[in-house]
N, C-alpha and C. Protein backbone atom coordinates (compact mmCIF):
# COMPACT_ATOMS: atom_id res chain seq x y z
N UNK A 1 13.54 9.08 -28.34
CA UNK A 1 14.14 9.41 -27.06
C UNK A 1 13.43 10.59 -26.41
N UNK A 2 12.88 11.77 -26.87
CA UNK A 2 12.42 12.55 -27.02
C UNK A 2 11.37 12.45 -26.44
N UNK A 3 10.44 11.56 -27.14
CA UNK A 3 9.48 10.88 -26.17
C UNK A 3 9.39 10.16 -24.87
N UNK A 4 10.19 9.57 -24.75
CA UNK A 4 10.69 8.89 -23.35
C UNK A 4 10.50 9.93 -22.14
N UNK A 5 11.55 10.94 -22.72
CA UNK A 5 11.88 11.67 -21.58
C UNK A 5 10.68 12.48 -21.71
N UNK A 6 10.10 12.70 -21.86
CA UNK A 6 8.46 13.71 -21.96
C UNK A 6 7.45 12.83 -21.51
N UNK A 7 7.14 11.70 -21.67
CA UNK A 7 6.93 10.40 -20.84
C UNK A 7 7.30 10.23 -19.24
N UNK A 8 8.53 10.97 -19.42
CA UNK A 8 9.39 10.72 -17.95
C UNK A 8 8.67 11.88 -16.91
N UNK A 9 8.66 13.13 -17.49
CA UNK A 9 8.14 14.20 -16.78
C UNK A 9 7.13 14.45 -16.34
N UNK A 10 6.03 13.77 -17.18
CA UNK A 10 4.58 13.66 -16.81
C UNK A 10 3.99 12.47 -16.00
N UNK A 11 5.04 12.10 -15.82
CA UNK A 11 4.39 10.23 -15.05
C UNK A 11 4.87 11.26 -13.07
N UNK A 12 3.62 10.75 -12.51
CA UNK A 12 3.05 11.40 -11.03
C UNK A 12 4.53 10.59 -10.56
N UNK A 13 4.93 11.16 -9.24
CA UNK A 13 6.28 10.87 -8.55
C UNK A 13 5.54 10.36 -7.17
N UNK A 14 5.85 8.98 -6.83
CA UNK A 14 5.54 8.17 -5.70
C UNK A 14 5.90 9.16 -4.13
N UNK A 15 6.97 9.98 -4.14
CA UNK A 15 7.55 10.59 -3.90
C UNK A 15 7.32 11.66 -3.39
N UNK A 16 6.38 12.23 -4.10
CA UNK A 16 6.27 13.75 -4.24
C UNK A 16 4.62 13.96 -4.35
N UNK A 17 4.12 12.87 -4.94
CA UNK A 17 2.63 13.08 -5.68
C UNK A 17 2.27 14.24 -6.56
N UNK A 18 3.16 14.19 -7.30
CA UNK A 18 3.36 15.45 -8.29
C UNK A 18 3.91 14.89 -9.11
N UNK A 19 3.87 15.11 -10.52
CA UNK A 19 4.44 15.47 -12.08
C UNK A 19 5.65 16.54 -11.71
N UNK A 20 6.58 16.00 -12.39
CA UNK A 20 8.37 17.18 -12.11
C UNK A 20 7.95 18.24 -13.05
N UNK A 21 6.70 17.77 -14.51
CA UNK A 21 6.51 19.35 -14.79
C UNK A 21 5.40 20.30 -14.46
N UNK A 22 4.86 19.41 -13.42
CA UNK A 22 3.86 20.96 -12.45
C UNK A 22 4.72 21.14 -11.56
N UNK A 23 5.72 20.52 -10.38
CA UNK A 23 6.52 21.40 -9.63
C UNK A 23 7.22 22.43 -10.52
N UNK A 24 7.89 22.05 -11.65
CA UNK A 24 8.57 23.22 -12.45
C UNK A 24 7.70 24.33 -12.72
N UNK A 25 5.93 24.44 -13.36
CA UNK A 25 5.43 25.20 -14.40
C UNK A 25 4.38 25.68 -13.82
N UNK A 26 3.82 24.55 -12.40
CA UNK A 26 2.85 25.26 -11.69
C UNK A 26 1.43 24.66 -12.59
N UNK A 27 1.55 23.78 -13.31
CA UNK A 27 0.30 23.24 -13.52
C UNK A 27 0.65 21.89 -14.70
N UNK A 28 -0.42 21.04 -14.58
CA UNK A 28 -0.04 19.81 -15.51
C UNK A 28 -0.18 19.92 -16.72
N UNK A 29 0.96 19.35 -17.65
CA UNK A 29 1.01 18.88 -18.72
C UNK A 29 -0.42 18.85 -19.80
N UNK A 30 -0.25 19.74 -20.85
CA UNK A 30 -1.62 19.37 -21.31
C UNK A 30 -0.76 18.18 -22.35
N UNK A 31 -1.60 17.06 -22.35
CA UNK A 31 -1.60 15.97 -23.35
C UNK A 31 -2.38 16.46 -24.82
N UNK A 32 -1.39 16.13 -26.07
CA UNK A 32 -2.41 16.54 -27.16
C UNK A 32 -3.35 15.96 -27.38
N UNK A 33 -4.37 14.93 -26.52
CA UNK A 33 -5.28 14.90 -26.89
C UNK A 33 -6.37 15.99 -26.37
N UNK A 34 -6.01 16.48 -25.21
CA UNK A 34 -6.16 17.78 -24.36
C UNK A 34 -7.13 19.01 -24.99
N UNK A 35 -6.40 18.92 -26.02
CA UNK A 35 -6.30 20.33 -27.12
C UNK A 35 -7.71 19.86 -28.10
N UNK A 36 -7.38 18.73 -28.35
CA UNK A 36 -9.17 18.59 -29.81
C UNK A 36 -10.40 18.22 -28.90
N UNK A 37 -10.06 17.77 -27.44
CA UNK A 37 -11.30 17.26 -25.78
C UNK A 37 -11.29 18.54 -25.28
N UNK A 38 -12.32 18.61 -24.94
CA UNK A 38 -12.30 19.90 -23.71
C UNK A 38 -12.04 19.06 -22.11
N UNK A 39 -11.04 19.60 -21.75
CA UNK A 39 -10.49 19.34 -20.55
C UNK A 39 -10.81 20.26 -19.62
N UNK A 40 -10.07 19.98 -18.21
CA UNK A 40 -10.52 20.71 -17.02
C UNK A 40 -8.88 21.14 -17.19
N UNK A 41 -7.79 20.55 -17.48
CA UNK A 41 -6.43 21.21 -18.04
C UNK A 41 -6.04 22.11 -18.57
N UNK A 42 -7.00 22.23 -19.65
CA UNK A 42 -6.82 23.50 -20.62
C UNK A 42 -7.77 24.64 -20.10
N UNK A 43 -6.88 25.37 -20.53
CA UNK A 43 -7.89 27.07 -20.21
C UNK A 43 -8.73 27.31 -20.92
N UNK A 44 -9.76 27.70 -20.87
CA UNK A 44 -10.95 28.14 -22.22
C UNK A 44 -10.18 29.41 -22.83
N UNK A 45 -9.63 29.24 -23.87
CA UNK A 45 -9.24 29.93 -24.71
C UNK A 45 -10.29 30.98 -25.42
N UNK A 46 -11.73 30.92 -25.31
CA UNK A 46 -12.34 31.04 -25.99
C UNK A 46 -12.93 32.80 -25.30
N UNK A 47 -12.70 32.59 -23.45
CA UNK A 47 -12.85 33.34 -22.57
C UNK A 47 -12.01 34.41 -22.56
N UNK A 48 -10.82 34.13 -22.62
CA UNK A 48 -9.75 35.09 -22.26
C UNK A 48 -9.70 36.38 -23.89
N UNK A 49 -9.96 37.27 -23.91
CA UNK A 49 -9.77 38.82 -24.82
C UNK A 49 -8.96 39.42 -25.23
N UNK A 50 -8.31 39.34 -23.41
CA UNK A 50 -7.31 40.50 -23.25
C UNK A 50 -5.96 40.28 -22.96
N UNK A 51 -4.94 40.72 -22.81
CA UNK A 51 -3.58 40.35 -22.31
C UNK A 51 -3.89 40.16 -20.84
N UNK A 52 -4.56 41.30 -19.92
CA UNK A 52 -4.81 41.65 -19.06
C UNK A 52 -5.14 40.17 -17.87
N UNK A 53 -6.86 39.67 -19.08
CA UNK A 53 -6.95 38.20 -18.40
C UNK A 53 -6.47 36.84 -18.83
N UNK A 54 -5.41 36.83 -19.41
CA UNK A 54 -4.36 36.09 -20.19
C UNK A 54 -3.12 35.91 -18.86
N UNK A 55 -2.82 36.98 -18.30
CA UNK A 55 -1.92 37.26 -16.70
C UNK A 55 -2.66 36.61 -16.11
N UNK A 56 -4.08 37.02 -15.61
CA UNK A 56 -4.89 36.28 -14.37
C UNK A 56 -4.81 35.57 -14.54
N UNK A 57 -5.00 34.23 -15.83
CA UNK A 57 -5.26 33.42 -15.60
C UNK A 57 -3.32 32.79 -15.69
N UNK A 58 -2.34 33.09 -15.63
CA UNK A 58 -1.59 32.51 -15.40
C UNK A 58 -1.11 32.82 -14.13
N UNK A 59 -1.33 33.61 -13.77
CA UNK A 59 -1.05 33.66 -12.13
C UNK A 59 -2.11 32.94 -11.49
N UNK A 60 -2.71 32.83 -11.52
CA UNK A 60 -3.84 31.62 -10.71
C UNK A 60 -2.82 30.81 -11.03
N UNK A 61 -2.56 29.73 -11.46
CA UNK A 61 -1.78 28.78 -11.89
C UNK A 61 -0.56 28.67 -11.38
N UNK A 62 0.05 29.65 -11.38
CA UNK A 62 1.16 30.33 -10.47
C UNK A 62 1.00 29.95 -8.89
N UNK A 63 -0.74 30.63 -8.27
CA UNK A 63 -0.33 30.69 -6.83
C UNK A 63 -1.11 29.19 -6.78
N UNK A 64 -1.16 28.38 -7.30
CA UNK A 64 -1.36 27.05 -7.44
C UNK A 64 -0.10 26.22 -6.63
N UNK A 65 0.44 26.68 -7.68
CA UNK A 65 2.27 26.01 -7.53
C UNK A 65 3.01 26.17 -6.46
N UNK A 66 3.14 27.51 -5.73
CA UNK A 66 3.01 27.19 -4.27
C UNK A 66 2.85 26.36 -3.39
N UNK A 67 1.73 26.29 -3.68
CA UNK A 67 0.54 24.99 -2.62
C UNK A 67 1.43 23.76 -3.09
N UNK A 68 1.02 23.83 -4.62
CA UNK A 68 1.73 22.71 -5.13
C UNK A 68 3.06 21.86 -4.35
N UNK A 69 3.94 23.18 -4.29
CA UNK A 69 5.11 22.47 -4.13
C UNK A 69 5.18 22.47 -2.56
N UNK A 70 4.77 23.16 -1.57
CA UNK A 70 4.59 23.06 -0.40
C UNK A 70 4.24 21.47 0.32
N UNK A 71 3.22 20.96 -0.71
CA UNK A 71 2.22 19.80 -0.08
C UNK A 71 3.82 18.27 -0.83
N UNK A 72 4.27 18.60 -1.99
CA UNK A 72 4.90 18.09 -2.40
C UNK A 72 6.14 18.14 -1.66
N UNK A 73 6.81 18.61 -0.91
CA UNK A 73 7.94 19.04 0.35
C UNK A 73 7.16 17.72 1.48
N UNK A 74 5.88 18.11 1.76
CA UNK A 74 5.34 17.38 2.90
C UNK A 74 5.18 15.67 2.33
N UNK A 75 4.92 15.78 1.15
CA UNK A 75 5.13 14.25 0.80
C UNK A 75 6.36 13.33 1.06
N UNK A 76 7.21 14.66 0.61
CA UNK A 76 8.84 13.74 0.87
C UNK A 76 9.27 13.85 1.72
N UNK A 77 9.14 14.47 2.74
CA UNK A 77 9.21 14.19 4.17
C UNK A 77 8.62 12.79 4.59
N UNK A 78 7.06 12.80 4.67
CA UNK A 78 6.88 11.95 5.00
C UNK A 78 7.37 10.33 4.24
N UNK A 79 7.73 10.19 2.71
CA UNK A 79 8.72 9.53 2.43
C UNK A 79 9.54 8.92 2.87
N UNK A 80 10.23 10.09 3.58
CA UNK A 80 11.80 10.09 4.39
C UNK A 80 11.80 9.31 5.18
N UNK A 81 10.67 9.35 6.39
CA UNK A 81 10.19 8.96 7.53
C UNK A 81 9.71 7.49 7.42
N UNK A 82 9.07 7.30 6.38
CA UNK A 82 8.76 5.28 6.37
C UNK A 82 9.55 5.27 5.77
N UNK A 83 11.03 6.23 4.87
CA UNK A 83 11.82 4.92 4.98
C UNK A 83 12.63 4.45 5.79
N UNK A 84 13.24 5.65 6.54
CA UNK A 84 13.61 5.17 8.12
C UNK A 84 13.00 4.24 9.14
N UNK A 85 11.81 4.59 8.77
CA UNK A 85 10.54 3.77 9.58
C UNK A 85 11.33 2.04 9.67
N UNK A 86 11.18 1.97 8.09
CA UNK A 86 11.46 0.43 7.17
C UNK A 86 12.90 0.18 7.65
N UNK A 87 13.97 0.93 7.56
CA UNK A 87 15.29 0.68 8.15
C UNK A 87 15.41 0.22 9.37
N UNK A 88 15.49 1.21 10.27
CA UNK A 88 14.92 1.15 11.66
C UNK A 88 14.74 -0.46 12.52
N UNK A 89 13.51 -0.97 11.47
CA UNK A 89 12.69 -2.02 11.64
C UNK A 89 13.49 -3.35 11.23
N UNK A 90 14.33 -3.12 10.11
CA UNK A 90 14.96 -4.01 9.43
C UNK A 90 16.46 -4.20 9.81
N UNK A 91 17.00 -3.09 10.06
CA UNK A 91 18.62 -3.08 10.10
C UNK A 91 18.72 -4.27 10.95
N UNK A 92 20.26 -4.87 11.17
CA UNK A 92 20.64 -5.64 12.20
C UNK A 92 21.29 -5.20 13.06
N UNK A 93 20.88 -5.40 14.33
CA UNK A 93 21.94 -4.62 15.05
C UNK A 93 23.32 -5.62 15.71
N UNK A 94 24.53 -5.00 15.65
CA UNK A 94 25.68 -5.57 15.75
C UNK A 94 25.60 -6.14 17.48
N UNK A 95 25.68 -7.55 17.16
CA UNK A 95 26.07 -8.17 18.52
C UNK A 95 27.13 -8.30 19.38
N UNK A 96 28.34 -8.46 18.87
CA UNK A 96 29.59 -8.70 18.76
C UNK A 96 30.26 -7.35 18.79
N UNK A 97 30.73 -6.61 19.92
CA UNK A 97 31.75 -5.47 19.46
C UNK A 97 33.03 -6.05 18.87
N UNK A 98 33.20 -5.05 17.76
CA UNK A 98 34.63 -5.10 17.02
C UNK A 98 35.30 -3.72 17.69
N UNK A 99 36.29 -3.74 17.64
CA UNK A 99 37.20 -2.88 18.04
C UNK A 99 38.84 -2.23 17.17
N UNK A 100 39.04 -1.79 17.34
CA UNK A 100 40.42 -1.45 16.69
C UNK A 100 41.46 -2.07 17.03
N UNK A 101 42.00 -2.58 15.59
CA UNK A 101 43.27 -3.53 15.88
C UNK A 101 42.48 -4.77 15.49
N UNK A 102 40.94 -5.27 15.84
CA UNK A 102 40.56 -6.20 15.48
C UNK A 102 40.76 -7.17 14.08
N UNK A 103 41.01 -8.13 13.95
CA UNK A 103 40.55 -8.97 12.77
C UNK A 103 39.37 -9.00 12.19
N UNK A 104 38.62 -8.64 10.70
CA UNK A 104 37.44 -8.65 10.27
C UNK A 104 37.79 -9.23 8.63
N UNK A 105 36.49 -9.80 8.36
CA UNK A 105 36.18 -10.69 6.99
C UNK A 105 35.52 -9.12 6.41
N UNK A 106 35.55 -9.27 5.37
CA UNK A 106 34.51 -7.88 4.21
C UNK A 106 34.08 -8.91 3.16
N UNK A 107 32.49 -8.33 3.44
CA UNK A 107 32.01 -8.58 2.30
C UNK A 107 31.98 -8.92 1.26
N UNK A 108 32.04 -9.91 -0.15
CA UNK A 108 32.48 -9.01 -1.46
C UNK A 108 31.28 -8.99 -2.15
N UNK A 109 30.61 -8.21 -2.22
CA UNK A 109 29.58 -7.81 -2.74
C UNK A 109 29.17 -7.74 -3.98
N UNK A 110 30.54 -7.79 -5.00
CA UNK A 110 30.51 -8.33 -6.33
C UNK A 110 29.70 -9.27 -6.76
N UNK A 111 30.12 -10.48 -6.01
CA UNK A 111 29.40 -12.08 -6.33
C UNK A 111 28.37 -12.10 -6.17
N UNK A 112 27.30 -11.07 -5.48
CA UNK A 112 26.06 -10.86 -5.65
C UNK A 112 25.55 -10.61 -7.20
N UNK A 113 25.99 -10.19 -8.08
CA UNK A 113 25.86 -9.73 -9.82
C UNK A 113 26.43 -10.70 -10.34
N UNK A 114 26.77 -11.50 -9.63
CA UNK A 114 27.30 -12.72 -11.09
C UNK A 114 26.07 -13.50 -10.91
N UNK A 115 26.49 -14.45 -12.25
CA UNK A 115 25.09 -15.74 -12.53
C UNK A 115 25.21 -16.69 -11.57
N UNK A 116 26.55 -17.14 -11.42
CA UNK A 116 26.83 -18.61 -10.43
C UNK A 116 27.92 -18.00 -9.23
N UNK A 117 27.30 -18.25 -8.24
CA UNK A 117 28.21 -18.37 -7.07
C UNK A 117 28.38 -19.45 -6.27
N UNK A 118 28.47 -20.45 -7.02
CA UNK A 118 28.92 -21.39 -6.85
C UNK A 118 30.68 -21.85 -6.55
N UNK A 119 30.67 -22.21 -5.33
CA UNK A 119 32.72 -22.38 -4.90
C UNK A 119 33.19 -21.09 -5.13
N UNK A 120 32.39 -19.87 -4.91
CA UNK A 120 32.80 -18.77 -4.53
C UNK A 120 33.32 -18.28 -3.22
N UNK A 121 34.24 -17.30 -2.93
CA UNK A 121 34.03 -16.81 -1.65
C UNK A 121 33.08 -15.43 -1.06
N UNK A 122 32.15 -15.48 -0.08
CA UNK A 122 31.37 -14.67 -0.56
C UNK A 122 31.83 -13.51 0.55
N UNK A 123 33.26 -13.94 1.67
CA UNK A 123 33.99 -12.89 2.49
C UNK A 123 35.68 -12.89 2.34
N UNK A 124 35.80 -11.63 2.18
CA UNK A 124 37.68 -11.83 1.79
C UNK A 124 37.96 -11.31 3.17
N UNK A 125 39.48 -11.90 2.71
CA UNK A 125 39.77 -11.66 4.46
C UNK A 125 41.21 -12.15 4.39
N UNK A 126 41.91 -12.18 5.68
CA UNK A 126 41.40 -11.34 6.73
C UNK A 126 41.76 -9.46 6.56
N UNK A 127 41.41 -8.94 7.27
CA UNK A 127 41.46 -7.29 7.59
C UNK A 127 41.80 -6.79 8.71
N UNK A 128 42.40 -5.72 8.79
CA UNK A 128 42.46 -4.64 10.51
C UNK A 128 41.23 -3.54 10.54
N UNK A 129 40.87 -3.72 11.76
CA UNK A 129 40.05 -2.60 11.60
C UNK A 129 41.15 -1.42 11.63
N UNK A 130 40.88 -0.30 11.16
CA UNK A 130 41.95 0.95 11.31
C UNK A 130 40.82 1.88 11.86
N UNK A 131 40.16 1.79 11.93
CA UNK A 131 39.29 3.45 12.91
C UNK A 131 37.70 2.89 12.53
N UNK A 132 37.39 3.29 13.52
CA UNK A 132 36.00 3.12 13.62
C UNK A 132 34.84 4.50 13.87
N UNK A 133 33.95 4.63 13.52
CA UNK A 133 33.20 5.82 13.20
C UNK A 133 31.58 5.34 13.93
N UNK A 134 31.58 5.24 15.69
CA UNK A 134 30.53 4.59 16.27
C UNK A 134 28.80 5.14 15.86
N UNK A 135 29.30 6.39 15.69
CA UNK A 135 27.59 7.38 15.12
C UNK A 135 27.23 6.84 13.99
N UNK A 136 28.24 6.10 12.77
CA UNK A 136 27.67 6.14 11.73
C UNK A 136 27.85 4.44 11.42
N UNK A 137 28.63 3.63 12.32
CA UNK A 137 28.57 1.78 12.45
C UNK A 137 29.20 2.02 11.14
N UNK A 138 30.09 2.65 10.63
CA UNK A 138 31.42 2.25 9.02
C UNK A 138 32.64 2.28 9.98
N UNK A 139 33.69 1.50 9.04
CA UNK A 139 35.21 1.37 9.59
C UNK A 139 35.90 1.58 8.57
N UNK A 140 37.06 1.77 8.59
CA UNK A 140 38.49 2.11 7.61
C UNK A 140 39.24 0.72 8.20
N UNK A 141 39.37 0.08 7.40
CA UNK A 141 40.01 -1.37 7.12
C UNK A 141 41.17 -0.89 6.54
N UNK A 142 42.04 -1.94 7.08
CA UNK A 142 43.71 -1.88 6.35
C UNK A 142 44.23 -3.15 6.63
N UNK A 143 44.95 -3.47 5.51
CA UNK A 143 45.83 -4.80 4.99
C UNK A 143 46.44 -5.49 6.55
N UNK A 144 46.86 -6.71 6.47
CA UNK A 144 47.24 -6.86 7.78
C UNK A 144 48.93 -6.34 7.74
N UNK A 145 49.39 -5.43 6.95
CA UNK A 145 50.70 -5.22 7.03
C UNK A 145 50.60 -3.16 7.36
N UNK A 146 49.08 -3.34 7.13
CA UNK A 146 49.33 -1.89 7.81
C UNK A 146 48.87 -1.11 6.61
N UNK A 147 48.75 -1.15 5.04
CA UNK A 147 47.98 -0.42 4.22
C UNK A 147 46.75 -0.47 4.04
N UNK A 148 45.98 0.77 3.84
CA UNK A 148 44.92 1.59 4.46
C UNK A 148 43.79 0.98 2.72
N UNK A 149 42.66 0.08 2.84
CA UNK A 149 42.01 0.12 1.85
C UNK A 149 41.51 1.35 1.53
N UNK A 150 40.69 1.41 0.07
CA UNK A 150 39.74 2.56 0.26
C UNK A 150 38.85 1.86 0.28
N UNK A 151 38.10 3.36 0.74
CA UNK A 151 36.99 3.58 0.98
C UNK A 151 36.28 3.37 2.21
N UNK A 152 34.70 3.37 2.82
CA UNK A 152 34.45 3.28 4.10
C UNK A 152 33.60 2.26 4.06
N UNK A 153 33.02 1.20 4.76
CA UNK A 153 32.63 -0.11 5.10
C UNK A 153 31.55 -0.02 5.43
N UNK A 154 30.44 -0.45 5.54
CA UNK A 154 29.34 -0.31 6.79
C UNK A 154 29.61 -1.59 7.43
N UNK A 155 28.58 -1.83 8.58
CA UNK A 155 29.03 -2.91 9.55
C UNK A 155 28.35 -3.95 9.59
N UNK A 156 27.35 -3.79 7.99
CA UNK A 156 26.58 -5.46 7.14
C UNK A 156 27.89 -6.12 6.83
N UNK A 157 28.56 -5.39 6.21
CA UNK A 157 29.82 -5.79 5.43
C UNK A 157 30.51 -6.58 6.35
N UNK A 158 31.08 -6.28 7.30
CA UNK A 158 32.22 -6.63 8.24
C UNK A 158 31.84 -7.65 9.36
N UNK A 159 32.34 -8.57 9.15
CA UNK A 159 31.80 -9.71 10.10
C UNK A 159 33.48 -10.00 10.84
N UNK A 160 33.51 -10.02 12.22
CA UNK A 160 34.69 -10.34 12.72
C UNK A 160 35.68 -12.14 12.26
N UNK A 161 36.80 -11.83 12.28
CA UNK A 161 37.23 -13.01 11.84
C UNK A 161 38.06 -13.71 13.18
N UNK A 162 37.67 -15.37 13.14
CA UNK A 162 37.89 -15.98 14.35
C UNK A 162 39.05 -17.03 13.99
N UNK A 163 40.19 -16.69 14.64
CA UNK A 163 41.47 -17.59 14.10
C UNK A 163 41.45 -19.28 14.67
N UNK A 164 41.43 -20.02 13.98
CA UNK A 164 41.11 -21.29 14.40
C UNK A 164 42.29 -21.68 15.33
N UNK A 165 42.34 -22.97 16.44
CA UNK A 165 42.86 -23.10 17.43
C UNK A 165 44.25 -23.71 16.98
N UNK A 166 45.40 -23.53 17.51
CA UNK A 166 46.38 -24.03 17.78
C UNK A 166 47.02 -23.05 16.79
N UNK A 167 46.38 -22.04 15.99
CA UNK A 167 47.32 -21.35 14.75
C UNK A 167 47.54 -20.06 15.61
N UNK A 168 48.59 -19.61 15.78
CA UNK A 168 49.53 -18.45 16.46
C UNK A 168 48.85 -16.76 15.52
N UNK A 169 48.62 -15.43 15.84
CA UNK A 169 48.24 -15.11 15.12
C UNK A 169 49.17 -13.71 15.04
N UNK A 170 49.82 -13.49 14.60
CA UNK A 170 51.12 -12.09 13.93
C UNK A 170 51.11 -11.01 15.56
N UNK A 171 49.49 -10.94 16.06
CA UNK A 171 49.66 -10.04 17.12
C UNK A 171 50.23 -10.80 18.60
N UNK A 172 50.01 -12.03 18.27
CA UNK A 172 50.00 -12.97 19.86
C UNK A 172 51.86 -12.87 19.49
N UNK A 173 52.31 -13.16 18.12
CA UNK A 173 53.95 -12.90 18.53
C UNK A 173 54.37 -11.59 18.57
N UNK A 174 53.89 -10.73 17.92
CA UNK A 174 54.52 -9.65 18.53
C UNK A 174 54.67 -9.25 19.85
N UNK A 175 53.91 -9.57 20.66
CA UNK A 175 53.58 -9.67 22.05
C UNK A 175 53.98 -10.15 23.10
N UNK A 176 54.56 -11.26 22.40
CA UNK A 176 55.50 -12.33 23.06
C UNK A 176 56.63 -11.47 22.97
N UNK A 177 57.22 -11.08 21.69
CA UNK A 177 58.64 -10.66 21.55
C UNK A 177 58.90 -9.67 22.73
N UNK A 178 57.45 -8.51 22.76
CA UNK A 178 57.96 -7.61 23.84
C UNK A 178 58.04 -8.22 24.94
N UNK A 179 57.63 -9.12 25.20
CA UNK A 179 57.84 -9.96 26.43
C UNK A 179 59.35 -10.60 26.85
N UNK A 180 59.91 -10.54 25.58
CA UNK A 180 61.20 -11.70 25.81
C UNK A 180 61.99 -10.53 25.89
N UNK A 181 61.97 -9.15 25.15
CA UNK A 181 62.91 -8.33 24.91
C UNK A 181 63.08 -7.46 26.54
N UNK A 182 61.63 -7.57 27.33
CA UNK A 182 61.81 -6.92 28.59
C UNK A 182 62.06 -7.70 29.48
C-alpha cells in the first residue's frame, strides 16, 4: 500500500504539470535508482563540504518551488478554462420554460449503474417545481401534496411533464372550485 501511494505522489498531474511532491518539497522525487546513476536529480554530494553550501544548495531548490508552484497555479487555471470551454460547448440549453407550480418528471439516475435497464423507468414522476434558482438552472421539487424532496436538481434532470388529454389535473379542479365557491 505503501507503495501505491508513493507511486501516487510521483506520477506528473495532468492538471498541474507537476508531481504533488515537488509542489510540496520544491524539487522531484529522487527514485532509488537515482542514488547508484548519476542523475541531474541528485545533488553531487561529493561537492558540497560545508553546512554553509549544504543551505545553498537547498535554497536554490527552494526558490525553484516558487516558480514551481506559480507556473503550476497557471496550469490549473488554464484547466479550469477548457473545461468550461468543453461545458459551454456541450451543455443543453433548456427550450421549454418551466416555471413554479409546474409539473416535472426527475431523472433517476440510479438505473444508469445497473447491468439491465431493461422495462425500467428511466423518469419518476410526476413532481412540483417548488423554487427555482435561474443563475444556477437547479430547482427544489416537492411531492404533488406539497412535501419538499431533498436536495437540489439540475435542469438535465428535470424534463417537464405533459398530462395526457381528457385526464383532469388536481390544479384545473382546484380552480374550478374557486370558481363555483365565488
Amino acid at each position: 500500500m505503501l507503495l501505491i501511494l508513493w507511486a501516487d505522489r510521483i506520477t506528473t498531474r495532468a492538471s498541474t504539470g507537476f508531481t504533488p511532491y515537488r509542489l510540496v518539497f520544491g524539487q522531484d522525487c529522487i527514485v532509488p535508482i537515482e542514488l547508484t546513476a548519476a542523475s541531474w536529480a541528485t545533488v553531487n554530494w561529493n561537492r558540497i563540504k560545508t553546512r554553509a553550501e549544504l543551505l545553498a544548495a537547498r535554497a536554490r531548490q527552494l526558490e525553484r518551488k516558487e516558480e514551481d508552484v506559480r507556473e503550476a497555479q497557471e496550469n490549473i487555471r488554464k484547466s479550469r478554462l477548457r473545461n468550461k470551454g468543453y461545458f459551454d460547448k456541450n451543455r443543453c440549453e433548456r427550450v421549454d420554460q418551466i416555471e413554479v407550480r409546474d409539473l416535472v418528471l426527475l431523472y433517476n439516475s440510479i438505473r444508469d449503474k445497473q447491468w439491465s435497464q431493461k422495462l425500467s423507468n428511466k423518469w419518476l414522476a410526476p413532481y412540483r417545481i417548488g423554487q427555482i434558482a435561474q443563475d444556477r438552472g437547479t430547482y427544489l421539487l416537492e411531492e404533488l401534496d406539497g412535501l419538499k424532496l431533498e436536495g437540489i436538481f439540475t435542469g438535465d434532470h428535470v424534463r417537464r411533464f405533459h398530462l395526457r388529454y381528457g385526464v383532469e389535473s388536481e390544479h384545473e379542479n382546484e380552480s374550478e372550485d374557486e370558481d363555483e365557491e365565488n
